[in-house]
Protein backbone atom coordinates (compact mmCIF):
# COMPACT_ATOMS: atom_id res chain seq x y z
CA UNK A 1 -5.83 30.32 -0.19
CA UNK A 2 -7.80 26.92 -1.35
CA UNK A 3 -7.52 24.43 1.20
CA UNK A 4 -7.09 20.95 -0.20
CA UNK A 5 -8.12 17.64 1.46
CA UNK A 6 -5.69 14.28 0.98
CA UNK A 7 -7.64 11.16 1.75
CA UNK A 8 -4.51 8.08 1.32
CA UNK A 9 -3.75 5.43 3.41
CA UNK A 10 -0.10 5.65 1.72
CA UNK A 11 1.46 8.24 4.38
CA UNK A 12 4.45 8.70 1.56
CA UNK A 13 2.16 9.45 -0.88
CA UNK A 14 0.02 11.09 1.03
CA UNK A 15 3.00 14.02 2.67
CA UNK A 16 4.35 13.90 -1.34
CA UNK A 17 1.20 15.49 -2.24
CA UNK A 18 0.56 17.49 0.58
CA UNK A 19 4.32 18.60 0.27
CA UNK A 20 3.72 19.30 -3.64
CA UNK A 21 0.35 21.05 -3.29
CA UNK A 22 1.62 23.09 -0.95
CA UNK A 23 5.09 24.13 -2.73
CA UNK A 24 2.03 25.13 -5.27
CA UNK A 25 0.51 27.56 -2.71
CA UNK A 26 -2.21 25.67 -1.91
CA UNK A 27 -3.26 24.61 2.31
CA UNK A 28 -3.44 21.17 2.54
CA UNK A 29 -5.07 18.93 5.35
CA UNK A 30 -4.59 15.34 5.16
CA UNK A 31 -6.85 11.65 6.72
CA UNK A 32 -5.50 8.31 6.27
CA UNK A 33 -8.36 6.50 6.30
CA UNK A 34 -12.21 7.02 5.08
CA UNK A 35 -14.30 7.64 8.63
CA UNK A 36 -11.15 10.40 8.96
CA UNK A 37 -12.05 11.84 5.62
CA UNK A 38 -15.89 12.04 6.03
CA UNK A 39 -15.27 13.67 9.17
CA UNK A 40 -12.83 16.26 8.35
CA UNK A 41 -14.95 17.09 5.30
CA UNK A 42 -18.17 17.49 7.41
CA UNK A 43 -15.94 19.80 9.90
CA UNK A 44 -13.69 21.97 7.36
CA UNK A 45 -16.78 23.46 5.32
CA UNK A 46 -14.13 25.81 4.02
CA UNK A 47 -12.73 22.82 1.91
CA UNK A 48 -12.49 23.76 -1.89
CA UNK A 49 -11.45 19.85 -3.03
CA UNK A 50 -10.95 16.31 -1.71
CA UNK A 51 -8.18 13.84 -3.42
CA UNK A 52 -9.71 10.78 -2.26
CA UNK A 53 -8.05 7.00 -3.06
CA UNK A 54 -10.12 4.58 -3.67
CA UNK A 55 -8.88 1.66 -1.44
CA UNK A 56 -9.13 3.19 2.23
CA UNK A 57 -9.56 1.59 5.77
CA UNK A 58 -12.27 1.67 7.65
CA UNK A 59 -14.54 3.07 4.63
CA UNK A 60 -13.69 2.32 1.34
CA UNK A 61 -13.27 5.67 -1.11
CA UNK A 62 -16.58 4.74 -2.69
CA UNK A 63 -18.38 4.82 0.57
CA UNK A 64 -16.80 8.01 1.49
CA UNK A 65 -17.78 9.28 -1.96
CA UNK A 66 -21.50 8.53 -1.30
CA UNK A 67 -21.37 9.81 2.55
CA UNK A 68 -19.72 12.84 1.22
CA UNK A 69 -22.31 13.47 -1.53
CA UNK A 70 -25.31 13.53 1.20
CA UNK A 71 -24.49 16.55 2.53
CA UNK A 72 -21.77 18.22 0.51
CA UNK A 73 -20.69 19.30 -3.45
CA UNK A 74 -17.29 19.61 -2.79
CA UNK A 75 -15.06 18.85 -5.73
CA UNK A 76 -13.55 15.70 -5.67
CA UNK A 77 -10.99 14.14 -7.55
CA UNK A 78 -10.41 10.27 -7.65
CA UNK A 79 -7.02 8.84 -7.37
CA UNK A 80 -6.80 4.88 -7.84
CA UNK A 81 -4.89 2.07 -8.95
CA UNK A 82 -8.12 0.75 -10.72
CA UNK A 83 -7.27 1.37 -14.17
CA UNK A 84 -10.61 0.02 -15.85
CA UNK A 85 -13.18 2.11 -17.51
CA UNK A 86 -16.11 1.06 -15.96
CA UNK A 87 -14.57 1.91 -12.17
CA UNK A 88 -14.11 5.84 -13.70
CA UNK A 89 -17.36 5.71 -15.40
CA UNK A 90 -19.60 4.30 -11.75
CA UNK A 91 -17.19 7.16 -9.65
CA UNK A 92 -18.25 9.98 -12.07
CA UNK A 93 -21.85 9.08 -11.68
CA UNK A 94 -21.40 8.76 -8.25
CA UNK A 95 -20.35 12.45 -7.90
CA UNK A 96 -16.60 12.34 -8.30
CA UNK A 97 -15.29 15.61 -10.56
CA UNK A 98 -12.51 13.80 -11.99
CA UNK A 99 -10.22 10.40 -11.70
CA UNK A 100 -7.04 10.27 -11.87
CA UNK A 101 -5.07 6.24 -12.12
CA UNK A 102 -2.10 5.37 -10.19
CA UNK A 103 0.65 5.69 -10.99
CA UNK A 104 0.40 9.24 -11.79
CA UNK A 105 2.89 12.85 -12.40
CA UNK A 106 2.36 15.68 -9.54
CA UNK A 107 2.30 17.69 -12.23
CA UNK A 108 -0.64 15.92 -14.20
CA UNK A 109 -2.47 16.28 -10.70
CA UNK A 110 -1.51 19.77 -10.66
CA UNK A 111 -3.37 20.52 -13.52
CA UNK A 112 -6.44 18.90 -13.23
CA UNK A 113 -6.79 20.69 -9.30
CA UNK A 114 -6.47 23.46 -11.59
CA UNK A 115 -9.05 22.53 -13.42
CA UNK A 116 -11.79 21.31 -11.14
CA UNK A 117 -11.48 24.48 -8.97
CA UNK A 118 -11.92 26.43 -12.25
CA UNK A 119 -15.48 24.94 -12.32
């Protein structure tokens, strides 16, 4: 079974896609804050993606990004309320796999978890 890191500061929308994910027979861990997801990914080396928002405490979701990319290539698929271009454009350089804008379908997420763990 894939197991499937949350990183949202939103605990609703944080349970609604562990809850959906899961329904989807995927395991699904969750942080609520960016230290919690650098951590967790650094410890759970069995991690096949990371949903990471953008606008975390403690560590922003770029800074986790970058962390994350010094010692890991997990998958990792953006989910923000930044709708703007050039925010997708710097995150996929950065090392993200995909990005996703708030508000967005559980099913559109769905699909591209689908696709990124194709890769």
């Amino acid at each position: 079974m894939k197991k499937i890191l949350t990183a949202e500061d939103d605990k609703e929308i944080n349970r609604l896609i562990c809850e959906y994910l899961f329904s989807q027979g995927y395991e699904t861990l969750s942080a609520l804050n960016g230290l919690d997801a650098v951590r967790m990914v650094r410890e759970n080396t069995e991690l096949s993606l990371l949903i990471l928002d953008l606008m975390l405490p403690f560590q922003s979701g770029d800074m986790v990004l970058q962390k994350i990319r010094e010692f890991s290539d997990i998958p990792v698929i953006v989910v923000s309320a930044k709708s703007e271009t050039s925010s997708k454009i710097d995150l996929i350089r950065m090392g993200a796999d995909d990005y996703i804008t708030k508000p967005f379908d559980l099913d559109e997420l769905l699909v591209r978890v689908e696709a990124v763990l194709r890769r």
